[in-house]
Structure formats: structure tokens, C-alpha cells
N, C-alpha and C. Protein backbone atom coordinates (compact mmCIF):
# COMPACT_ATOMS: atom_id res chain seq x y z
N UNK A 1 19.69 -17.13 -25.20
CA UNK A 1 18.28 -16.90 -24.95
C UNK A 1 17.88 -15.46 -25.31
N UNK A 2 18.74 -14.40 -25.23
CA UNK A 2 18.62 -12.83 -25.31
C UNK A 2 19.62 -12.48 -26.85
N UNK A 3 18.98 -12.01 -26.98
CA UNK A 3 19.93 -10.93 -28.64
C UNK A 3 20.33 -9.73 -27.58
N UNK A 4 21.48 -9.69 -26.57
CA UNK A 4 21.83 -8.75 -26.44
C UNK A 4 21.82 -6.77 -27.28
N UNK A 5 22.27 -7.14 -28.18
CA UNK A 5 22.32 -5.96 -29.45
C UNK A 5 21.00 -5.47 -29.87
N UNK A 6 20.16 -6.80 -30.13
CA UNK A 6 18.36 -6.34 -30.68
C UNK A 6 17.96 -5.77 -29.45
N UNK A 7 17.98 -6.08 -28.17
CA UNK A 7 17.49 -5.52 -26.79
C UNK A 7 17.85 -4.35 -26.79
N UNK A 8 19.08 -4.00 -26.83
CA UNK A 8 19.89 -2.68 -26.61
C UNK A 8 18.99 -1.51 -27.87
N UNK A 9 19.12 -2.38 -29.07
CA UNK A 9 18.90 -1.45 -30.64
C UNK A 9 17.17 -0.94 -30.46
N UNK A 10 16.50 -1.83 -29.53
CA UNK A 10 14.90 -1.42 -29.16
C UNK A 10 15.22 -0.43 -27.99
N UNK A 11 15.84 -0.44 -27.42
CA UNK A 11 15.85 0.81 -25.62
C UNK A 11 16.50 2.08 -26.49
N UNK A 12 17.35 1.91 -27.62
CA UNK A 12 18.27 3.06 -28.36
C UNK A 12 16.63 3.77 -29.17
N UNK A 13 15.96 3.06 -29.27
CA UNK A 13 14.26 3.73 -30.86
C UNK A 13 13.84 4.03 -29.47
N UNK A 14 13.74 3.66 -28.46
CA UNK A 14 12.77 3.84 -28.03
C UNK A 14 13.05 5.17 -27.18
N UNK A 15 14.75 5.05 -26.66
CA UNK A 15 14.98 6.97 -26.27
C UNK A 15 14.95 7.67 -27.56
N UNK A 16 15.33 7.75 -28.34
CA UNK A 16 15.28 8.50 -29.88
C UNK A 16 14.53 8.82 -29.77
N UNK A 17 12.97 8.06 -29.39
CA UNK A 17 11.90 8.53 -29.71
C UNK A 17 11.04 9.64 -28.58
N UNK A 18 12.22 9.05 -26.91
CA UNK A 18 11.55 10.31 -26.23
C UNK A 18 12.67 11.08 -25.61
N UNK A 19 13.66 11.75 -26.35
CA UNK A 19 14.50 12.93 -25.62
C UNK A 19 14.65 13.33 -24.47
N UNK A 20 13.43 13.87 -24.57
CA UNK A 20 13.06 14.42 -22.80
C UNK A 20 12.73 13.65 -21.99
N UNK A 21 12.43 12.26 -22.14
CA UNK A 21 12.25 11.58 -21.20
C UNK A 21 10.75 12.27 -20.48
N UNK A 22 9.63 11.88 -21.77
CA UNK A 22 8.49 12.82 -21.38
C UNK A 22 7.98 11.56 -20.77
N UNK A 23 7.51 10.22 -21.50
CA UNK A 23 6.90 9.44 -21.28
C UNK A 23 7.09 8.67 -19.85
N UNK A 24 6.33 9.09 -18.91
CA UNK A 24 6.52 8.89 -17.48
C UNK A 24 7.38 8.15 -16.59
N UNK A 25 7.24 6.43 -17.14
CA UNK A 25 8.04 5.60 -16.25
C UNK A 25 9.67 6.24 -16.76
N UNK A 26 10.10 6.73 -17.84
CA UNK A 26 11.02 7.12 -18.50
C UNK A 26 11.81 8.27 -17.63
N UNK A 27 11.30 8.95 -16.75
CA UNK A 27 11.51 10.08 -16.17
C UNK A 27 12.69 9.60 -15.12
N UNK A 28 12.02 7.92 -14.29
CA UNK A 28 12.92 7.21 -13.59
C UNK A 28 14.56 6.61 -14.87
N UNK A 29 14.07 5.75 -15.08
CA UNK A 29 14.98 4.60 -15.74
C UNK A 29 15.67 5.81 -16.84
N UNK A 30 15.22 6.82 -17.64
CA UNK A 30 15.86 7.46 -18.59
C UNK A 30 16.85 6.75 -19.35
N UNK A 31 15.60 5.51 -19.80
CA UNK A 31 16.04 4.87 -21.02
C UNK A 31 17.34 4.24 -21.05
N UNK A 32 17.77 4.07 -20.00
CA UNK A 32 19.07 3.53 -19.95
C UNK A 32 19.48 2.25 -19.02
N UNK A 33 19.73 1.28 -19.72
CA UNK A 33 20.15 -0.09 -18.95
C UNK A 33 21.44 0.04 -18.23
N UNK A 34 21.33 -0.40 -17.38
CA UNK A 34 22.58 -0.86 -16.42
C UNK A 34 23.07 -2.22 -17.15
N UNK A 35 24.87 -1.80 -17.13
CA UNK A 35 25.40 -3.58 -17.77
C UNK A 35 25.31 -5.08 -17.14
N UNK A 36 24.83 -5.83 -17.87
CA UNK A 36 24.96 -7.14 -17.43
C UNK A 36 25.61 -7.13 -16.17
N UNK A 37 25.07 -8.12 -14.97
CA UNK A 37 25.77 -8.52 -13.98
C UNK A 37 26.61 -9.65 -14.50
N UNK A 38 27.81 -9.79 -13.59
CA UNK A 38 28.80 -10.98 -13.44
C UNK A 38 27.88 -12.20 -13.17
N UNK A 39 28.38 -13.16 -14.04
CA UNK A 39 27.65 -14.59 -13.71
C UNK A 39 28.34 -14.72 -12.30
N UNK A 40 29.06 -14.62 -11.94
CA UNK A 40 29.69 -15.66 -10.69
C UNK A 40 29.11 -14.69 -9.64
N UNK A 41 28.39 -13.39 -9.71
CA UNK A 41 27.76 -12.27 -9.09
C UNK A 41 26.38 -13.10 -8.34
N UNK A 42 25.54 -13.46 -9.85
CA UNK A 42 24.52 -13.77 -9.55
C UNK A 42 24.37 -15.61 -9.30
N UNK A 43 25.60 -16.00 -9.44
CA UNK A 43 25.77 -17.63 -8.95
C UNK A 43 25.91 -17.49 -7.41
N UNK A 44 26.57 -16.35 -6.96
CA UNK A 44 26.96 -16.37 -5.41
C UNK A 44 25.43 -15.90 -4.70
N UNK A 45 24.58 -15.06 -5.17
CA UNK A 45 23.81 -14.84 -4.92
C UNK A 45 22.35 -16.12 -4.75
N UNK A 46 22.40 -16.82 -6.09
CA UNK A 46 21.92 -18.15 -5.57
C UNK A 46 21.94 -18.65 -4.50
N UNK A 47 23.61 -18.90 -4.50
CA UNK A 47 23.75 -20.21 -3.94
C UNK A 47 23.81 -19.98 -1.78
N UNK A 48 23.82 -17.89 -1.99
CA UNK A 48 23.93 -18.25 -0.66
C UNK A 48 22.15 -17.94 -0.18
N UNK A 49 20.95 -17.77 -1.16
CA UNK A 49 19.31 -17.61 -0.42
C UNK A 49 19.28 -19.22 -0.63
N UNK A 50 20.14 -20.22 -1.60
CA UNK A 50 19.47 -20.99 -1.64
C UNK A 50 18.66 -21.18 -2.57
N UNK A 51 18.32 -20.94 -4.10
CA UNK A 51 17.56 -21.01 -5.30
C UNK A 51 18.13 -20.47 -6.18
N UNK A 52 17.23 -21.17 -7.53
CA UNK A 52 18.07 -20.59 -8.93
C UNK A 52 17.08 -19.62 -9.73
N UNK A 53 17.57 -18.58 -10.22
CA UNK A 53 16.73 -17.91 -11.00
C UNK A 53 16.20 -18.34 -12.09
N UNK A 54 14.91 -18.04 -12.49
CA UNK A 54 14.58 -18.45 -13.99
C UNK A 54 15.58 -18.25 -14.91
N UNK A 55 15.43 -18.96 -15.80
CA UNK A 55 16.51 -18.88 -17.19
C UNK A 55 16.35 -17.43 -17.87
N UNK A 56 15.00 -17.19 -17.95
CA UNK A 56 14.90 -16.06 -18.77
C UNK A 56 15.56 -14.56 -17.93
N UNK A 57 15.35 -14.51 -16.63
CA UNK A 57 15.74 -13.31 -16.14
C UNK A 57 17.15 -13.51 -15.77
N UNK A 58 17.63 -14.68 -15.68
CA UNK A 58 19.20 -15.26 -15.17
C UNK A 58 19.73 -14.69 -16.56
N UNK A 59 19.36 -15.12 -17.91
CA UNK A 59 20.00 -14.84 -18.80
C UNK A 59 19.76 -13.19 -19.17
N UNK A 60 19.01 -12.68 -19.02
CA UNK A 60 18.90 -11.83 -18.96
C UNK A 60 19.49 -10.72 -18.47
N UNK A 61 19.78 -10.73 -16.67
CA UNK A 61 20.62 -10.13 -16.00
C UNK A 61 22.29 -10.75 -16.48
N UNK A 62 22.67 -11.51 -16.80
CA UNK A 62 24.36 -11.97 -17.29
C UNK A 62 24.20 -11.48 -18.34
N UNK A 63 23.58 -11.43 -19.42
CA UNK A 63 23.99 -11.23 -20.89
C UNK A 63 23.09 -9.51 -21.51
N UNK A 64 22.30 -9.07 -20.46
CA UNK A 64 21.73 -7.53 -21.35
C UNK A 64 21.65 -6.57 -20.48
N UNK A 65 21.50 -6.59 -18.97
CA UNK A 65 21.32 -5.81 -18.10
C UNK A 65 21.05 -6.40 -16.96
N UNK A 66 21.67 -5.87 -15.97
CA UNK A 66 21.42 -5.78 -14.63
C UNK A 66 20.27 -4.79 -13.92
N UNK A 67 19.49 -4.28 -14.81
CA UNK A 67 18.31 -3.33 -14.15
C UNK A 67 18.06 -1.95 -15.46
N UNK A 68 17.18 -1.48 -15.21
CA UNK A 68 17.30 -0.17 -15.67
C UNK A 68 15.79 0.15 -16.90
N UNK A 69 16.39 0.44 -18.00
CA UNK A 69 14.98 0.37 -18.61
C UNK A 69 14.19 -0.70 -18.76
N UNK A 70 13.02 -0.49 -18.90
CA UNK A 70 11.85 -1.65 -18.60
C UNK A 70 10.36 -1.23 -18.28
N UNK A 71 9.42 -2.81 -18.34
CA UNK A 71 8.55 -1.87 -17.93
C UNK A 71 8.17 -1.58 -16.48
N UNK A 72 7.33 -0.55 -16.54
CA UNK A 72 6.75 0.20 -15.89
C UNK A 72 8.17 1.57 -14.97
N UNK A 73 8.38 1.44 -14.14
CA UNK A 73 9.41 2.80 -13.56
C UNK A 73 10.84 1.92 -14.27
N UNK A 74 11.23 1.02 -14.97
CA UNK A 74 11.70 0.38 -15.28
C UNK A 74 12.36 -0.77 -14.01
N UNK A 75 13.36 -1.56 -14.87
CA UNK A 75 13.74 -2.71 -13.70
C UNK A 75 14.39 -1.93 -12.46
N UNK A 76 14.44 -2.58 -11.34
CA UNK A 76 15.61 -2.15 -10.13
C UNK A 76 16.77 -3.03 -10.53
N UNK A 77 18.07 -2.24 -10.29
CA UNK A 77 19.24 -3.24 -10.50
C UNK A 77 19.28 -4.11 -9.40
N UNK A 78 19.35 -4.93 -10.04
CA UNK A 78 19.86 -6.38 -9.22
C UNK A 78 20.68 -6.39 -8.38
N UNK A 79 20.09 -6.58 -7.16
CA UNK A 79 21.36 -6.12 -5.80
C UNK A 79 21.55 -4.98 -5.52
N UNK A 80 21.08 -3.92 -6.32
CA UNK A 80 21.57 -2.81 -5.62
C UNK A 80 20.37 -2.32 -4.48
N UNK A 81 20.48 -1.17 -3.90
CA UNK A 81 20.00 -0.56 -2.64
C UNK A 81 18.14 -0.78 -2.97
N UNK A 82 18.30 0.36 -3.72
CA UNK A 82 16.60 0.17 -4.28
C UNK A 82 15.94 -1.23 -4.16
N UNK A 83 16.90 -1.94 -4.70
CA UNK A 83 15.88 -3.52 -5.42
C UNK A 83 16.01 -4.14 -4.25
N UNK A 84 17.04 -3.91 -2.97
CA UNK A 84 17.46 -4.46 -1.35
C UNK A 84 16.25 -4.12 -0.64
N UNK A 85 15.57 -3.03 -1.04
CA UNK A 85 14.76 -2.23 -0.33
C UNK A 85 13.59 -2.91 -0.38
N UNK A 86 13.23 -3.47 -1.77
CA UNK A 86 12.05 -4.02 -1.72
C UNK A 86 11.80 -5.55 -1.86
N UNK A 87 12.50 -5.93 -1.65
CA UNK A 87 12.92 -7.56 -1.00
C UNK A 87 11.98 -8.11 -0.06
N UNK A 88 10.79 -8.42 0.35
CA UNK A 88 10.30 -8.98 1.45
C UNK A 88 11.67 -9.88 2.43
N UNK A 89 11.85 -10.63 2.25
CA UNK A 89 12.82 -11.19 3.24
C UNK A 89 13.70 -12.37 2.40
N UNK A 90 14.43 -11.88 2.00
CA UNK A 90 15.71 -12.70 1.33
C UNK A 90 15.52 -13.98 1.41
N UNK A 91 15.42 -14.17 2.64
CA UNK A 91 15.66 -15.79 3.32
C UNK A 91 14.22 -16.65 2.66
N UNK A 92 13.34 -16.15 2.12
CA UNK A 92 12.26 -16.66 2.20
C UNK A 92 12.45 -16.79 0.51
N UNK A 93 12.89 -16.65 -0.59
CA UNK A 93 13.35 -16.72 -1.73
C UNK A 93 13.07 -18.51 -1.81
N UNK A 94 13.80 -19.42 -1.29
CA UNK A 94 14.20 -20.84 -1.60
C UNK A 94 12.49 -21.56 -0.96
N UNK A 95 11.64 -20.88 -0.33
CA UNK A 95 10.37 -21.23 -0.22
C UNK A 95 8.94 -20.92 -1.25
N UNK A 96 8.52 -21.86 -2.00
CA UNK A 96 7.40 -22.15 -3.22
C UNK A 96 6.84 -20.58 -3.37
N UNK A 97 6.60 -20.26 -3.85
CA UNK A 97 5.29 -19.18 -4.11
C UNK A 97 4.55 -19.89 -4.11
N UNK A 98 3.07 -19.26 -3.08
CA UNK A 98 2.22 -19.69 -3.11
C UNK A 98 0.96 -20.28 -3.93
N UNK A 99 1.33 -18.93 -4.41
CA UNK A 99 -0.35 -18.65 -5.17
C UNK A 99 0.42 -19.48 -6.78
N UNK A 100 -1.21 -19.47 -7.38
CA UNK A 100 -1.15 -20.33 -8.75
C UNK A 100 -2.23 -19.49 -9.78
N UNK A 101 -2.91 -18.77 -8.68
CA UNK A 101 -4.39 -17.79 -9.56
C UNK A 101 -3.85 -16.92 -8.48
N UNK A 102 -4.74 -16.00 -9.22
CA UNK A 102 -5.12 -14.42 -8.43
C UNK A 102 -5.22 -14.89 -7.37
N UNK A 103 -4.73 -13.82 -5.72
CA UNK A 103 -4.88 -13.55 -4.75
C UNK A 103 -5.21 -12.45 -4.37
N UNK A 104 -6.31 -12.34 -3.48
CA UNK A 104 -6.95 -11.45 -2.82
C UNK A 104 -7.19 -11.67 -1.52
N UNK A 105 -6.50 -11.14 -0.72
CA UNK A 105 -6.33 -11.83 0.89
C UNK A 105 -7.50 -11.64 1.02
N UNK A 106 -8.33 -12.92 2.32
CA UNK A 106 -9.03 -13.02 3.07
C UNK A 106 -9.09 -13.11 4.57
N UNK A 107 -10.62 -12.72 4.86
CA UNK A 107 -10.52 -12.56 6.19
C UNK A 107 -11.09 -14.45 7.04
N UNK A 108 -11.56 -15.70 6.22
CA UNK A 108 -11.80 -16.53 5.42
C UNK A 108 -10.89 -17.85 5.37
N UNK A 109 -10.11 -17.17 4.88
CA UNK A 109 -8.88 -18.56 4.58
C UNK A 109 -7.73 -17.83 4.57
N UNK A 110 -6.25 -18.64 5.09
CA UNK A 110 -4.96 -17.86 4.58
C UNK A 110 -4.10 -18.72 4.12
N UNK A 111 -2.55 -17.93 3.88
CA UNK A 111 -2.08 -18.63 3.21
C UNK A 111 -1.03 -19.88 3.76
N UNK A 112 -0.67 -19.76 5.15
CA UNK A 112 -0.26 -20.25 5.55
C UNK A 112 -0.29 -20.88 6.84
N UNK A 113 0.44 -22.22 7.36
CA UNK A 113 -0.28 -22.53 9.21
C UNK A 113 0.31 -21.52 9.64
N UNK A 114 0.98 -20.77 9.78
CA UNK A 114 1.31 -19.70 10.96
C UNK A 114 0.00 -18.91 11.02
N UNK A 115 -0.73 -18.37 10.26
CA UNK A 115 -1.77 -17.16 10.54
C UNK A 115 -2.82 -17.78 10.84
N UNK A 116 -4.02 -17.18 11.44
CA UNK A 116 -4.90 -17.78 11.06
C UNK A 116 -5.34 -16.62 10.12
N UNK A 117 -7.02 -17.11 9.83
CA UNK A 117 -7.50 -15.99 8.63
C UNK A 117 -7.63 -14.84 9.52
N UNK A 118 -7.26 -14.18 8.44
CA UNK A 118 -7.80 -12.42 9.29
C UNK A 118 -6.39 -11.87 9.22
N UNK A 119 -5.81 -12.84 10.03
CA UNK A 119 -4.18 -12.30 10.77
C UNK A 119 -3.33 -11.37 9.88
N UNK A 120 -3.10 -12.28 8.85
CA UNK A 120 -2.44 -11.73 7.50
C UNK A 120 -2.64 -10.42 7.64
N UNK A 121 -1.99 -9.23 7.53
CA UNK A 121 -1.39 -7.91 7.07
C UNK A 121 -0.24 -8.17 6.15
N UNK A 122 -0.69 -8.60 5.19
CA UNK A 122 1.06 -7.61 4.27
C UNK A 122 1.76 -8.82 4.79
N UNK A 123 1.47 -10.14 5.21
CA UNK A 123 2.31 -10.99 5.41
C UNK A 123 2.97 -11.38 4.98
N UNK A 124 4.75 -11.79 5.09
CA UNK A 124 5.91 -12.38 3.62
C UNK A 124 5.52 -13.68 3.57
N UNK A 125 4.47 -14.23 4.11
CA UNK A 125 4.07 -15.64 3.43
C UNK A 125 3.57 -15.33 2.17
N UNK A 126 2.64 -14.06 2.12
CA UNK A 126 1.95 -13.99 0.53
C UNK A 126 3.19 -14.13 -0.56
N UNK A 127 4.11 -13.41 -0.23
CA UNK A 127 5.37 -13.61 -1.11
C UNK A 127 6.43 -14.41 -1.52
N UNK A 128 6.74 -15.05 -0.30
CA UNK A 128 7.49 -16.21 -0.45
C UNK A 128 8.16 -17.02 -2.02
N UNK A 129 9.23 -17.16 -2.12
CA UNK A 129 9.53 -17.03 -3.60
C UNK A 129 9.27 -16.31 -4.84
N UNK A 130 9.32 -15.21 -4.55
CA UNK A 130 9.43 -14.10 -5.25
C UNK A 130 9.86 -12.83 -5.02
N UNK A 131 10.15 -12.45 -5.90
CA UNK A 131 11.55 -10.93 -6.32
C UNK A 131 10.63 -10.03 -6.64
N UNK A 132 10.37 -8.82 -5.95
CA UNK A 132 10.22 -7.58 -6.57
C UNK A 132 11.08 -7.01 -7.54
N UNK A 133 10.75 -6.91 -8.90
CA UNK A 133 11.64 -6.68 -9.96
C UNK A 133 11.11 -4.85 -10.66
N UNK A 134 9.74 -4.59 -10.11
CA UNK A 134 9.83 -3.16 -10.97
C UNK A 134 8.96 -2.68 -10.53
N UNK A 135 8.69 -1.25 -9.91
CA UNK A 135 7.73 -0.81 -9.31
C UNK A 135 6.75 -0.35 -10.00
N UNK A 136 5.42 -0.39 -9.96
CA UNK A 136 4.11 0.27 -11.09
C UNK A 136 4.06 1.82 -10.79
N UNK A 137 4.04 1.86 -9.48
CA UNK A 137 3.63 2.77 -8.78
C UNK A 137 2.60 2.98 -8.03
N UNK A 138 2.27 3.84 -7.45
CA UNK A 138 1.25 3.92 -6.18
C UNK A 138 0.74 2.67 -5.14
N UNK A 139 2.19 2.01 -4.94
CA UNK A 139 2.07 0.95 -4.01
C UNK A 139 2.18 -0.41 -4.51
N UNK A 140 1.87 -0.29 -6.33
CA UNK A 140 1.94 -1.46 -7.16
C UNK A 140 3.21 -2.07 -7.29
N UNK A 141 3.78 -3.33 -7.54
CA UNK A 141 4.99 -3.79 -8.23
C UNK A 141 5.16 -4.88 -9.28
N UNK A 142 6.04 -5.15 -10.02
CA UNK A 142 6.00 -6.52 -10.80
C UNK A 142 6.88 -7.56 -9.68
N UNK A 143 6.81 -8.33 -9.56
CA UNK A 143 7.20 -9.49 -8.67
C UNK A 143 7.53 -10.86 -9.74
N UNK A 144 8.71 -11.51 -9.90
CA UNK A 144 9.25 -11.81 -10.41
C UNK A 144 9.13 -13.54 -9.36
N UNK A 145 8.48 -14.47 -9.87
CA UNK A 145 8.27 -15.91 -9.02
C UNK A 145 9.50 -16.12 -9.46
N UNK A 146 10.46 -17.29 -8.35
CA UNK A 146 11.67 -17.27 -8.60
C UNK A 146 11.38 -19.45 -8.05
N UNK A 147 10.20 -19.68 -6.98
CA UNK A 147 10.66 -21.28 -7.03
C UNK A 147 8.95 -21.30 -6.72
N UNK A 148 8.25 -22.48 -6.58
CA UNK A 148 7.18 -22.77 -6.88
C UNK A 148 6.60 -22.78 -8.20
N UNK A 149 5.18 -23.42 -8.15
CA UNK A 149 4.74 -24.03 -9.25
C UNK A 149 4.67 -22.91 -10.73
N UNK A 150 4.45 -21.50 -10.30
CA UNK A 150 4.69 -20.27 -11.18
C UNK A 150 6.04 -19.71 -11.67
N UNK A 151 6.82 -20.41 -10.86
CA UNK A 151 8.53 -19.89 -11.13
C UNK A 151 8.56 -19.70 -12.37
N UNK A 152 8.79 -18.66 -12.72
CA UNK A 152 9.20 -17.83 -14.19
C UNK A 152 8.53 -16.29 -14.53
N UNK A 153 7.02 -16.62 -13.99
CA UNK A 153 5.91 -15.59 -14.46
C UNK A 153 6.11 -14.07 -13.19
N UNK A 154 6.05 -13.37 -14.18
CA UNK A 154 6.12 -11.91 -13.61
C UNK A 154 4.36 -11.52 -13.20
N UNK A 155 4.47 -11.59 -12.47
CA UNK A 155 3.06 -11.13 -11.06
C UNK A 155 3.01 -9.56 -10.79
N UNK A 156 1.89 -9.15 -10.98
CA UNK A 156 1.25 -8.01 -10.56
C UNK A 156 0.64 -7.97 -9.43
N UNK A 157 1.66 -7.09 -8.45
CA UNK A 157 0.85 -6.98 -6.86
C UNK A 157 0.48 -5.56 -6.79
N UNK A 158 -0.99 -5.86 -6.77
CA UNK A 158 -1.52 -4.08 -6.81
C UNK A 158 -2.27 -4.75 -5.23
N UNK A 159 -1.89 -5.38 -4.46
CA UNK A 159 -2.16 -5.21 -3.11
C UNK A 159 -2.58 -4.04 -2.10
N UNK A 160 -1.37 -3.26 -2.47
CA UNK A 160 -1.00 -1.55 -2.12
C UNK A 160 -2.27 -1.00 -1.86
N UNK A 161 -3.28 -1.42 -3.24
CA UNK A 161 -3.53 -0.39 -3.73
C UNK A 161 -5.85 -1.63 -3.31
N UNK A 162 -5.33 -1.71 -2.88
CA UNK A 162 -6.69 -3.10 -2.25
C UNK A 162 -6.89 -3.65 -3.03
N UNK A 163 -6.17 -4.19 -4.14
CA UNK A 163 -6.74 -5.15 -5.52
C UNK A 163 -6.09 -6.20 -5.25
N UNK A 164 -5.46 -6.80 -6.29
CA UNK A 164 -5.18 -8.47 -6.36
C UNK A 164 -3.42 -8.75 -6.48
N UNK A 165 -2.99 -9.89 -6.56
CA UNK A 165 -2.25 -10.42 -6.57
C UNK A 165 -2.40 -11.37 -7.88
N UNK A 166 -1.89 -11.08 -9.29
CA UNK A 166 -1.90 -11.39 -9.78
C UNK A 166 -1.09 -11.98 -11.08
N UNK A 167 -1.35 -12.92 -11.79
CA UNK A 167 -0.48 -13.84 -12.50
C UNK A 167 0.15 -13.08 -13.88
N UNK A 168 1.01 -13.43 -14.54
CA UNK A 168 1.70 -12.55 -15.70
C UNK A 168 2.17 -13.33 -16.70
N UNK A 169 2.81 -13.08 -17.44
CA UNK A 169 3.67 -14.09 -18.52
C UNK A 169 4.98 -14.13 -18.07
N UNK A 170 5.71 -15.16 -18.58
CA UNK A 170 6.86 -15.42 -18.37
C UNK A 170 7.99 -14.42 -18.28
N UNK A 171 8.91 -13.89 -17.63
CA UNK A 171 9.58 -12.93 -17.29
C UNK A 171 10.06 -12.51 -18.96
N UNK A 172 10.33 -13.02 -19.96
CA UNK A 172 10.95 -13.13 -20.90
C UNK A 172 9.80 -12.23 -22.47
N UNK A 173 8.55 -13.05 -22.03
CA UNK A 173 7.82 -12.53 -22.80
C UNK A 173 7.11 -10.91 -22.14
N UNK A 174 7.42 -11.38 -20.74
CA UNK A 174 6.52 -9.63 -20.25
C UNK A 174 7.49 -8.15 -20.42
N UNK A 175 8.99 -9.03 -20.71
CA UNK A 175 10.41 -7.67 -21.01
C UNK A 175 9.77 -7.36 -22.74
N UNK A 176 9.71 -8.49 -23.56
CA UNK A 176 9.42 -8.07 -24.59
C UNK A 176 8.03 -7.84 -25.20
N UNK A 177 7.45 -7.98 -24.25
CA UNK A 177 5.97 -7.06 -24.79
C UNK A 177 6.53 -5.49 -24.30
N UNK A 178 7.20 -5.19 -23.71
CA UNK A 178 7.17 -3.91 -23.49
C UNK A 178 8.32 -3.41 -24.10
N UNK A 179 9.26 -4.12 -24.79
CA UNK A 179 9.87 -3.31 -25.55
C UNK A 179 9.32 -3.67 -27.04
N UNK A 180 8.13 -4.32 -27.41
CA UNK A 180 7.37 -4.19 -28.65
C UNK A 180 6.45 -3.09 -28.95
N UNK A 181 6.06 -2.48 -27.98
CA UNK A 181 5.14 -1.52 -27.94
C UNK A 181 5.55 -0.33 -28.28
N UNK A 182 6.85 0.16 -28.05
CA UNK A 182 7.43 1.31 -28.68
C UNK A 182 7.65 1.28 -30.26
N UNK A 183 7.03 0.01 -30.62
CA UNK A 183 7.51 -0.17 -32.27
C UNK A 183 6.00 0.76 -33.36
């Protein structure tokens, strides 16, 4: 599914092209991927939340990187502390993502029978099957749907920041729009 080598040969033009690591998110990730995780790494990891990763980021993390350059502050490695950190609640992984369009909590309607409207703060129902995969910044993240009807598409939660909850392209096409852009 991944050209390992073409992935790598685009992150190699694309530090060439900034040394210093001027270009901002670059300052974090400094252009450098972390190696592929172990398949049997991220099979154990499945099998003990209970769900399977999309193909594109499954293949992705086994065959080009486990985290590192990417867009925006680039990826968090997979499993490690950082990417632990921003996990809403593990356990809640093997439950649908909700949303299907933009979300913008209300005071109105919610997302789930536990709340009523209003209740919701920052609730891990909004999240539910999905991975924080890369931080924007200022409260923003990419969120990575992992089971429900969106499973695949990389989501923009500028929540943080009082905006939306919103839909993306497929984990596969949103890695390589951003390593097309350095071209």
C-alpha cells in the first residue's frame, strides 16, 4: 500500500530543503521519521482495545514509520508517551465514532444517552473511536477515526479552539497531500 523508499526520498527533499528546521511544524518532528513499528506490536495492540486499524495507517505504521515527520507538528509515535498522552480513553477505541459531518457541540442536542444537552464538556463520547494522531496546535489535533461509519478519515478537532469537529480525507491521502506540497 506504501512505497516505503518514495515516502522516505520525499521527508529526505523536503529536510534538504529546510536545514534549520525553519519551517515551523519542522522545529518539532525535525524532519525525521521514527522506524516502522513491529506488526505483532501493533496486532497486540489491536487485539487487546479491541479494533483494527485502517489499512492505510496500519500499513503505514508496519512498513514507513511509527510517528515523526508529518503533517502539521508532525505524527506522535505510536505508543509512545506523547501519543499515550493524548488518547481520550483507550477503552473507548472499539466504540463507532460518532459523528459523520462536522460537529459543533450543542447546548440543544448531544451525542450520547449518558448526557443530556448542555452536559457535554470535552466529553470522550465526542471521540469515541478515534486516535489523536498529530497535534495542529493551539489546542487543535488531527484525529485519526479508527471504527464507525468514517473509519479511515483523518478529522480536524479545532474544538480547543471553539470551532468544529471536522471531517478529512482518508488517512493515506491526508499523509500524502502533505508530503506533495514540499514538491
Amino acid at each position: 500500500m506504501w512505497d516505503a523508499d518514495e515516502v522516505r526520498e520525499r521527508i529526505r527533499v523536503m529536510a534538504e530543503a529546510d536545514p534549520e528546521c525553519q519551517v515551523l511544524p519542522a522545529r518539532r518532528h525535525r524532519w525525521v521519521a521514527a522506524p516502522p513499528v513491529p506488526d505483532s506490536v501493533v496486532a497486540r495492540y489491536e487485539r487487546q482495545h479491541r479494533f483494527a486499524l485502517p489499512a492505510s495507517y496500519r500499513s503505514f505504521l508496519t512498513t514507513v514509520s511509527g510517528g515523526g515527520a508529518g503533517p502539521a507538528y508532525g505524527l506522535y509515535e505510536f505508543g509512545g508517551q506523547a501519543w499515550l498522552d493524548q488518547q481520550e480513553d483507550l477503552d473507548l477505541l472499539s466504540i463507532p465514532f460518532p459523528h459523520t459531518g462536522p460537529f459543533t457541540p450543542s447546548p440543544e442536542r448531544s451525542v450520547c444517552a449518558e448526557h443530556a444537552p448542555g452536559e457535554e464538556d470535552f466529553s470522550p463520547c465526542w471521540f469515541t473511536g478515534s486516535l489523536v494522531v498529530a497535534e495542529i496546535g493551539c489546542g487543535s489535533f488531527h484525529r485519526l477515526v479508527v471504527t464507525g461509519p468514517a473509519r479511515g478519515q483523518v478529522w480536524t478537532d479545532d474544538l480547543g479552539c471553539g470551532d468544529s469537529l471536522s471531517p478529512g480525507p482518508d488517512f493515506r491521502d491526508w499523509y500524502t497531500q502533505w508530503l506533495n506540497r514540499g514538491r
